[in-house]
Protein backbone atom coordinates (compact mmCIF):
# COMPACT_ATOMS: atom_id res chain seq x y z
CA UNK A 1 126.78 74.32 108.90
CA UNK A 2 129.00 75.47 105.63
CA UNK A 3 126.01 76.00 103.23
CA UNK A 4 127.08 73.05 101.72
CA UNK A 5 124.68 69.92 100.39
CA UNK A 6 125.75 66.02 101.37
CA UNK A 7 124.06 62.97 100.16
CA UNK A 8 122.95 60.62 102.50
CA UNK A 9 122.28 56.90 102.32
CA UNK A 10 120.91 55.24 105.70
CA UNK A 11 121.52 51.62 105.62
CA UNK A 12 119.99 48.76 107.46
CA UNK A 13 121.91 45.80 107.53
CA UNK A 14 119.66 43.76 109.47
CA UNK A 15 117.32 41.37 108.11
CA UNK A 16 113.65 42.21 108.41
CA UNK A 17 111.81 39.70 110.52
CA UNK A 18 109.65 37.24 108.78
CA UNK A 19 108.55 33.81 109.91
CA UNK A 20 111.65 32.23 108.89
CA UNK A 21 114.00 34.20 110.43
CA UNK A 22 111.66 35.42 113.75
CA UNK A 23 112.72 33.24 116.02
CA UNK A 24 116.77 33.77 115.68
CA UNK A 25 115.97 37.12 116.74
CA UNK A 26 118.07 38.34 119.53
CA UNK A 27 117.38 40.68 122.70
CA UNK A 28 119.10 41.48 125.43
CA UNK A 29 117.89 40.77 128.86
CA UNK A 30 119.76 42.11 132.29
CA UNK A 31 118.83 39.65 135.35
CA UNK A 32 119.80 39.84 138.35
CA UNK A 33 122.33 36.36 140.34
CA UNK A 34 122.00 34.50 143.70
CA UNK A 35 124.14 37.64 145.02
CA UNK A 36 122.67 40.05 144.05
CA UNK A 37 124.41 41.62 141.12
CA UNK A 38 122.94 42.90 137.75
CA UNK A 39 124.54 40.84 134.54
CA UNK A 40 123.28 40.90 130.58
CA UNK A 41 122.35 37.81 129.14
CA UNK A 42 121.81 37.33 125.19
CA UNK A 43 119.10 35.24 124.03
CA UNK A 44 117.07 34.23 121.11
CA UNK A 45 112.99 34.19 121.23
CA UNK A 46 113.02 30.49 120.14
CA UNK A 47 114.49 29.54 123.76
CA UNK A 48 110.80 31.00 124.79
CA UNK A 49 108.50 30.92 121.68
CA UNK A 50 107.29 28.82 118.62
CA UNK A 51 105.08 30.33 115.80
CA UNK A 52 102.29 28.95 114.81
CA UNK A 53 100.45 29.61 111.93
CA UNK A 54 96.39 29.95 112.26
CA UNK A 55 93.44 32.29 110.82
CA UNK A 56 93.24 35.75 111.95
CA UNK A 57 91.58 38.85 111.39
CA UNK A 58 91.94 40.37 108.06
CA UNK A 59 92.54 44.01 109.51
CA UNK A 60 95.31 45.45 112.06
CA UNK A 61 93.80 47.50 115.10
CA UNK A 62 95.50 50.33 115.41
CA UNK A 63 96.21 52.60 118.59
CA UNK A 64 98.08 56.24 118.42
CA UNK A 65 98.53 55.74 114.43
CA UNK A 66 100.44 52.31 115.12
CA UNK A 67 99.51 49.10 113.73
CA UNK A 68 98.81 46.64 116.48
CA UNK A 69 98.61 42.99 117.15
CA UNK A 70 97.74 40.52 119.93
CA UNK A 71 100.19 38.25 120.83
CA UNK A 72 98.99 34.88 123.42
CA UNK A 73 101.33 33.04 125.42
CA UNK A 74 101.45 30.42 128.21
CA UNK A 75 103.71 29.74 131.10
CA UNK A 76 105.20 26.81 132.11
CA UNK A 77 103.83 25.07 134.92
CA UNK A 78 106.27 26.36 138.19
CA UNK A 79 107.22 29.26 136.46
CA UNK A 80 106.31 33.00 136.98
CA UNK A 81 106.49 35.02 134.13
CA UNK A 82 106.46 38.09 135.77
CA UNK A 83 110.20 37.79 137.94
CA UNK A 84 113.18 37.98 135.94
């Protein structure tokens, strides 16, 4: 550019997820209506989740250099998890 140096400060203002906060996160989902069109819905993962705590492995399996976990659910009776 001009041969000049800038500081930089990158700021996150979102709080990190921990157990307390986990299931406020939001995410976006687009679905599509009885005619046909596309629309965005916001929701947050406790309308379809509730942690649990239980014993687990002491170690994180990891898979191209990224820490992994395994995460269980169930469906609801009458419901297909796999249409949107």
């Amino acid at each position: 550019m001009d041969d000049q140096d800038y500081k930089v400060k990158l700021v996150d203002d979102r709080d990190e997820l921990k157990t307390n906060n986990l299931l406020s996160y939001k995410f976006e989902t687009t679905v599509t209506d009885d005619q046909g069109k596309q629309k965005k819905e916001t929701h947050k993962l406790k309308e379809f989740a509730d942690v649990k705590e239980a014993k687990s492995l002491t170690t994180l399996k990891r898979e191209n250099l990224s820490n992994m976990i395994s995460v269980t659910a169930s469906v609801k009776d009458g419901e297909n998890a796999t249409l949107a």
